[in-house]
Protein backbone atom coordinates (compact mmCIF):
# COMPACT_ATOMS: atom_id res chain seq x y z
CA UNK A 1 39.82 170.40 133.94
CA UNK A 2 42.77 168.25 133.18
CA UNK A 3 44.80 169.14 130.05
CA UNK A 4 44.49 166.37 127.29
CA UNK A 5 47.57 164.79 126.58
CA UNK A 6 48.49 164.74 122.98
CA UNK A 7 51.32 162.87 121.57
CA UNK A 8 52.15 163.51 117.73
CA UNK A 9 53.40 160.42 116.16
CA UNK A 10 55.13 161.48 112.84
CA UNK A 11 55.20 159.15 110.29
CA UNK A 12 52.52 156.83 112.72
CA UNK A 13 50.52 154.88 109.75
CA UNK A 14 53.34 152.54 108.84
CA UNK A 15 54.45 149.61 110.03
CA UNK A 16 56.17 150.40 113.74
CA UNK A 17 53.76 153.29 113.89
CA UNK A 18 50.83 151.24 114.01
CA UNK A 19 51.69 149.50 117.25
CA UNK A 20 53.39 152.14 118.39
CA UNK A 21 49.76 154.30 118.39
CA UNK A 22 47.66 151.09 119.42
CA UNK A 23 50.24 150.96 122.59
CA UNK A 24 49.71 154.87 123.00
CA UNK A 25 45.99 154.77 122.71
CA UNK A 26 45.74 152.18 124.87
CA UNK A 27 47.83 154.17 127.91
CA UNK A 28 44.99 156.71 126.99
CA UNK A 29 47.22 159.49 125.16
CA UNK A 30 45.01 161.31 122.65
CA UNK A 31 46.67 160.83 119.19
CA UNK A 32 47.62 163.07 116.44
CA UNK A 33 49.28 160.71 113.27
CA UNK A 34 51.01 162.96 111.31
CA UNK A 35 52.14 161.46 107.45
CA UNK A 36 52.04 162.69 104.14
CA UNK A 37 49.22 160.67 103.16
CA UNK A 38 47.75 159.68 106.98
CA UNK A 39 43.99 160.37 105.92
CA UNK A 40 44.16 157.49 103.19
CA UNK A 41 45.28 154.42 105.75
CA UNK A 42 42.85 153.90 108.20
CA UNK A 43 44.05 150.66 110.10
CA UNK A 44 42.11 149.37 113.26
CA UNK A 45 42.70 151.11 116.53
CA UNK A 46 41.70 150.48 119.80
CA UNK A 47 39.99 153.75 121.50
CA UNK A 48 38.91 154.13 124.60
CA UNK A 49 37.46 158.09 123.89
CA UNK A 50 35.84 160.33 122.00
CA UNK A 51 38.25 162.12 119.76
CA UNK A 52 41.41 160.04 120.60
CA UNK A 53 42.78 160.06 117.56
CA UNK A 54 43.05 162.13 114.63
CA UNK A 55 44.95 161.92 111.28
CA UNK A 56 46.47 164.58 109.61
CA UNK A 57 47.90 164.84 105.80
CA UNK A 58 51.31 166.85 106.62
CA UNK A 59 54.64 166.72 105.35
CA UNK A 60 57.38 166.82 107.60
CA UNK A 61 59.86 168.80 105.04
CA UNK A 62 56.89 171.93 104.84
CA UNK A 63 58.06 173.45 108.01
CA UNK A 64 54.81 175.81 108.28
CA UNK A 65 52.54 173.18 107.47
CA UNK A 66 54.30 171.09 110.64
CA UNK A 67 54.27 173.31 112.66
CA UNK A 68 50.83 174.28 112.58
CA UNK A 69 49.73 170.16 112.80
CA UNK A 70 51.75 169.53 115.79
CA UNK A 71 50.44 172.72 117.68
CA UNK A 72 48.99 171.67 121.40
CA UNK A 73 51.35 168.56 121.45
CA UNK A 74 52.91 167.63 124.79
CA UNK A 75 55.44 165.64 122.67
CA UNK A 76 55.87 164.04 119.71
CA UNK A 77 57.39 160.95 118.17
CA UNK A 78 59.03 161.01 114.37
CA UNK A 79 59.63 157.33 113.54
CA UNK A 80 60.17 159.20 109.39
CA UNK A 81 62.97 156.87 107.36
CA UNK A 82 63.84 156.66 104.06
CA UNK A 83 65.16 153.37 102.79
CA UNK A 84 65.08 154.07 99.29
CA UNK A 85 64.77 157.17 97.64
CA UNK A 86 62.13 159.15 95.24
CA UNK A 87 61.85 161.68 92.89
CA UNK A 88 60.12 163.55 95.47
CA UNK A 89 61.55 162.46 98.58
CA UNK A 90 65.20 162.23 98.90
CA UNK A 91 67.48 161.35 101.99
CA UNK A 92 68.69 164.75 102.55
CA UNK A 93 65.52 166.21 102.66
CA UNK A 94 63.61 163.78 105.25
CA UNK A 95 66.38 162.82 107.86
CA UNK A 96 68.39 166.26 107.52
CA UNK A 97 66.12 168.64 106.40
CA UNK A 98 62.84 167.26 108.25
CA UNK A 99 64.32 167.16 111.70
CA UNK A 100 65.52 170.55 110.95
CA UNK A 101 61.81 171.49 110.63
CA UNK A 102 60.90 169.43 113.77
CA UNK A 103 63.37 171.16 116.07
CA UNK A 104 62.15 174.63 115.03
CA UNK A 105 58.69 173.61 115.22
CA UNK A 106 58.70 171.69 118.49
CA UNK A 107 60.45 174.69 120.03
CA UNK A 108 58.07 177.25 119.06
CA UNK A 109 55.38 175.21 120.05
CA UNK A 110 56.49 174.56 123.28
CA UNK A 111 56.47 171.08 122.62
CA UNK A 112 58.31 169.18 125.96
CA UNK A 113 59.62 165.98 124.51
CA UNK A 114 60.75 164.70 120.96
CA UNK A 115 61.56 160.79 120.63
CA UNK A 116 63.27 160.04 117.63
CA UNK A 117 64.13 156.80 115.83
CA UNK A 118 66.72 156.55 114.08
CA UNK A 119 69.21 153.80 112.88
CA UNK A 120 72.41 151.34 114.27
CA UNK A 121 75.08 152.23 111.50
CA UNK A 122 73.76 156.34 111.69
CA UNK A 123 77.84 157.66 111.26
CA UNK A 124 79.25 160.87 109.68
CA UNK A 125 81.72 159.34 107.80
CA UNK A 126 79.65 156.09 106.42
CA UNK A 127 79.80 155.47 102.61
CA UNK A 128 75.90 155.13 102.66
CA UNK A 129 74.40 158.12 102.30
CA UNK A 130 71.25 156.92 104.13
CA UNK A 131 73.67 156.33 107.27
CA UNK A 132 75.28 159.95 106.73
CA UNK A 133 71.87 161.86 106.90
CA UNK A 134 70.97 159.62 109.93
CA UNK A 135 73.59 161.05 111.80
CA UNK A 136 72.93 164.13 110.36
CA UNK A 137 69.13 163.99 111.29
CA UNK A 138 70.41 163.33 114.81
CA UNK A 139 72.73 166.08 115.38
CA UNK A 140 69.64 167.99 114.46
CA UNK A 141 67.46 166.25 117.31
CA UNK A 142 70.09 166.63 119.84
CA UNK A 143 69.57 170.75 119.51
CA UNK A 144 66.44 170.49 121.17
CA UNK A 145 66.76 170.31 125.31
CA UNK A 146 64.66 167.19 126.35
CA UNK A 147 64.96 164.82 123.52
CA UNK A 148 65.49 160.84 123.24
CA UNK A 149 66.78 158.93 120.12
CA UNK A 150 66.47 155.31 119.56
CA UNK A 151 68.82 153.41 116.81
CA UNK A 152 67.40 149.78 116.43
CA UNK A 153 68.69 147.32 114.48
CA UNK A 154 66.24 145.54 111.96
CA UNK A 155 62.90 145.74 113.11
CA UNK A 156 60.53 142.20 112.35
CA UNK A 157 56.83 141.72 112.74
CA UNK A 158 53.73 140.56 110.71
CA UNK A 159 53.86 143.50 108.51
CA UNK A 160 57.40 143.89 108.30
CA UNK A 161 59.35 144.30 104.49
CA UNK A 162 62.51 141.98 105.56
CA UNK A 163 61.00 138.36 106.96
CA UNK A 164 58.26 138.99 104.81
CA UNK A 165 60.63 139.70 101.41
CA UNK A 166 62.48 136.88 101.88
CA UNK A 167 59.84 134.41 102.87
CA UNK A 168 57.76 135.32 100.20
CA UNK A 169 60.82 135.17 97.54
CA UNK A 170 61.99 131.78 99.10
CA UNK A 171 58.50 130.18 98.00
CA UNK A 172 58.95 131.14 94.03
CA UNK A 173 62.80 130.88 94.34
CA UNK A 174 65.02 128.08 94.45
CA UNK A 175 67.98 130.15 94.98
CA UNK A 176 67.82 132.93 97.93
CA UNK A 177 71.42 135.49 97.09
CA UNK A 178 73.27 136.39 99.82
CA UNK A 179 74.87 139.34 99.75
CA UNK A 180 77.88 139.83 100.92
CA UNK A 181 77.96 136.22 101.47
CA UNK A 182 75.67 136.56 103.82
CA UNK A 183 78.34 137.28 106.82
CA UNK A 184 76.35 140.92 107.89
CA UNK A 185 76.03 140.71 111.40
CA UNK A 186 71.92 141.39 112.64
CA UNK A 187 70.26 142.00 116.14
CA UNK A 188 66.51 141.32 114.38
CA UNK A 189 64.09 142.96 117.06
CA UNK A 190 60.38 142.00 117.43
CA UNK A 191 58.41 145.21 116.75
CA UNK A 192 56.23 145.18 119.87
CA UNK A 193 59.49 145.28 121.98
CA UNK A 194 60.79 148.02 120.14
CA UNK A 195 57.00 149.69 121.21
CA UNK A 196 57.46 148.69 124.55
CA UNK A 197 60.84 150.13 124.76
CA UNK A 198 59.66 153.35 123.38
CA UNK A 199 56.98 153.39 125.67
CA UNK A 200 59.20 153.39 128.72
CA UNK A 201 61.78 155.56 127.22
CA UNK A 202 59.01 158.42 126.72
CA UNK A 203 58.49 158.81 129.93
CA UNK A 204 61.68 158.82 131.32
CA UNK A 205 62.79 162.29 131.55
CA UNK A 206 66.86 162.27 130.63
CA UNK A 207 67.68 163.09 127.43
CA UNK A 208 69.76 159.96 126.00
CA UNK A 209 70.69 157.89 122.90
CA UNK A 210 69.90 154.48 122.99
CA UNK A 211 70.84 151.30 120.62
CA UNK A 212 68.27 148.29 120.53
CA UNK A 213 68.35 144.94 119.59
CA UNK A 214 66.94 141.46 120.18
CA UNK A 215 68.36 138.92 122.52
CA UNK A 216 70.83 137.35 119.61
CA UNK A 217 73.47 138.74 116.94
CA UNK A 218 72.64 136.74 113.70
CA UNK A 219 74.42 136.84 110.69
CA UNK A 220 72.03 137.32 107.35
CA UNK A 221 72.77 133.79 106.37
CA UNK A 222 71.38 132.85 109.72
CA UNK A 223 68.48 134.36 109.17
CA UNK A 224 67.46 133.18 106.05
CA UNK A 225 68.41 129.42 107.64
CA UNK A 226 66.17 130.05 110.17
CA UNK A 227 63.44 130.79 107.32
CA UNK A 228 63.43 128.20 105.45
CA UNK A 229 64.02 125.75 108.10
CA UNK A 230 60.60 126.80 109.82
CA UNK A 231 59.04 126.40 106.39
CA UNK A 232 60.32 123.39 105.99
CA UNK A 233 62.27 123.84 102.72
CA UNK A 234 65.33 123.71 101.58
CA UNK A 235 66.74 126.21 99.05
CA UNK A 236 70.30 127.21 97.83
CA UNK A 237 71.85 130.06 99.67
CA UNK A 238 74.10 131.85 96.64
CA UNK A 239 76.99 133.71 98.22
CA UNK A 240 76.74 137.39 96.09
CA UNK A 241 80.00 139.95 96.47
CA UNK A 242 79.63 143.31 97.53
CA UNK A 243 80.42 144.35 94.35
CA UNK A 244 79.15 142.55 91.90
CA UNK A 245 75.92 143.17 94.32
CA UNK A 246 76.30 146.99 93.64
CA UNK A 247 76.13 146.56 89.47
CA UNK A 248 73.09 144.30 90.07
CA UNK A 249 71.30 146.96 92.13
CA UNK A 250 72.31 150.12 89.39
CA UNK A 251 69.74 148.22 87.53
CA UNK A 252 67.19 146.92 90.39
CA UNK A 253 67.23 150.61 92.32
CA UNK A 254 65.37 152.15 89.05
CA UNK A 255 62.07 150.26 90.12
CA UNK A 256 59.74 151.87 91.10
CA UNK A 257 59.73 149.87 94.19
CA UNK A 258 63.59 149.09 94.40
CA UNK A 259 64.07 145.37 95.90
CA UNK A 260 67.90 146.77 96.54
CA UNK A 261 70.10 149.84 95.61
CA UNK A 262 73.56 150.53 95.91
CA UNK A 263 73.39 152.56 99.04
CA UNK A 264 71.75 149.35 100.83
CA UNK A 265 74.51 147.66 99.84
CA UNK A 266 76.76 149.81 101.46
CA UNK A 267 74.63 149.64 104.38
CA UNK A 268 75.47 145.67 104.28
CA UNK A 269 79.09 146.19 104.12
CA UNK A 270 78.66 147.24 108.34
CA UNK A 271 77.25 144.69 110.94
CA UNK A 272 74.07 146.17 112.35
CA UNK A 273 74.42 145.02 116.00
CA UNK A 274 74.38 146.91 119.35
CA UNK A 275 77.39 148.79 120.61
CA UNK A 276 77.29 147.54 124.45
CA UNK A 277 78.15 151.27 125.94
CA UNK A 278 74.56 152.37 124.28
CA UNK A 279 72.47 149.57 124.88
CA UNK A 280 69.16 150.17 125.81
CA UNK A 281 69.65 147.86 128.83
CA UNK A 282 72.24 150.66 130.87
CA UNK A 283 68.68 152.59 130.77
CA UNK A 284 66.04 150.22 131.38
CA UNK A 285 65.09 146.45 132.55
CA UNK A 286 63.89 144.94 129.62
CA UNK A 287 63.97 141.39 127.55
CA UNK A 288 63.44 141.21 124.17
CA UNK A 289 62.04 138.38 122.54
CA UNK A 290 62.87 135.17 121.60
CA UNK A 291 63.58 136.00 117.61
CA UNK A 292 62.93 131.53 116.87
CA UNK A 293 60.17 131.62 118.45
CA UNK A 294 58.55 134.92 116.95
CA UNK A 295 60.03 133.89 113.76
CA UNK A 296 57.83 130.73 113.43
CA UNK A 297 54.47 132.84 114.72
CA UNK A 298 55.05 135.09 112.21
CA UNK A 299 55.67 132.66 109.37
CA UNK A 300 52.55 130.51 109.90
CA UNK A 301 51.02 132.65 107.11
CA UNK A 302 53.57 131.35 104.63
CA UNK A 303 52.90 127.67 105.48
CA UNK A 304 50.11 125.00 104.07
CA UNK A 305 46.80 125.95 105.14
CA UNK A 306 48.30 129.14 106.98
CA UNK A 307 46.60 131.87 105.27
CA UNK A 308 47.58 134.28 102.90
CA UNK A 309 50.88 135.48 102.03
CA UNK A 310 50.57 137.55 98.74
């Protein structure tokens, strides 16, 4: 009798998780999605059999409580991030001390494979703290033997909380800030090649780290440009400085869902783009994208008799 093959995807109910377990499902993995709150988001997956998939309430900084839900996995994913942080869930604790967890539980488990995403800009000596635990959270990963990490740059797709922010902001708004003046440098990837890439790199069996991006280096001006020209608007792009940017997000960080926060802002201060010696591309054949012509799919929502955007 052959062995199911179960792949834990940690963190798998949000947004790159989602295609990511569609993709997995549909290679015929059986799926364990592993989240604090996986049991209450049920999205639509495709399966194929009986018992394919199975969601399970865990949190990645109880180390017992991991261990136990990733038992009998043949290897398992953690796409966990913080972007912004919580009384209850801090940096720190998620990308350091959750990976810590993972190691230890992966390698009592026997587990033969951990893929891990992390982030372009993940350095030890960053001034965003987000960045530091990154790297931190990969040092971590790299102490288990067969392991794979993944730093994209910004990630876009129909469900996404950048294109979507802005478009959305840019139909109430006549003025769109850029921060920064807008000059931070972007590799925007389409979130089904980010999948696809995954799904390669997980079964290639040499441990690497990997940077991925799309086909072209925009700056954040550029982006938003390429917004509001495929909705056919025109708005007023408001250069912001970094630091007059960091006393306006003191105040907007203390929502409870924080549209920016100073660390963010440090993140800005760094162009997010591809280092060419890890590029995804010295590993694999692959091409991304086109991020214009995504773009405009993905915007249709936002346009006259397009659907739904709230």
């Amino acid at each position: 009798m052959t062995r199911k093959k179960i792949i834990s995807v940690i963190g798998g109910n949000g947004f790159i998780g989602q295609y990511l377990v569609n993709f997995l499902l549909n290679k015929g993995f059986y799926i364990k999605i592993i989240a604090r709150s996986a049991s209450r988001k049920k999205p639509n997956y495709t399966l194929s059999k009986l018992g394919q998939l199975k969601l399970v309430d865990c949190d990645i900084k109880n180390f017992k409580q991991l261990k136990s839900t990733i038992s009998g996995s043949e290897k398992v994913i953690n796409l966990t991030g913080l972007l912004s942080e919580s009384r209850d869930n801090n940096f720190d604790q998620v990308h350091n001390v959750g990976t810590k967890n993972l190691v230890k539980a992966c390698q009592d488990e026997g587990v033969k494979k951990i893929l891990h995403l992390s982030a372009i800009g993940a350095s030890k000596v960053s001034n965003s703290v987000y960045a530091r635990t990154k790297y931190m959270g990969e040092n971590n990963i790299k102490k288990f033997k067969n392991n794979i990490i993944i730093r994209p740059s910004i990630v876009y797709g129909d469900e996404d909380n950048f294109i979507n922010f802005f478009a959305k902001l840019s139909k109430i708004s006549p003025i769109l800030p850029l921060i920064g003046y807008g000059k931070t440098k972007f590799q925007p990837i389409w979130v089904l090649d980010l999948v696809n890439i995954i799904g390669i790199l997980l079964e290639n069996n040499k441990t690497r780290l990997v940077e991925v991006g799309g086909a072209e280096v925009l700056t954040f001006k550029d982006i938003l440009i390429k917004i509001n020209q495929s909705l056919n608007q025109k708005r007023l792009l408001l250069g912001v400085p970094f630091k007059l940017s960091k006393k306006i997000a003191f105040f907007t960080e203390k929502m409870p869902n924080p549209i920016l926060t100073r660390d963010q802002v440090e993140l800005l201060k760094s162009d997010n783009i591809v280092n060419k010696k890890l590029s995804y591309k010295r590993a694999i054949n692959y091409n991304t994208s086109p991020f214009d012509m995504m773009l405009e799919k993905q915007l249709i929502k936002f346009k006259k008799g397009g659907g739904h955007y709230a």
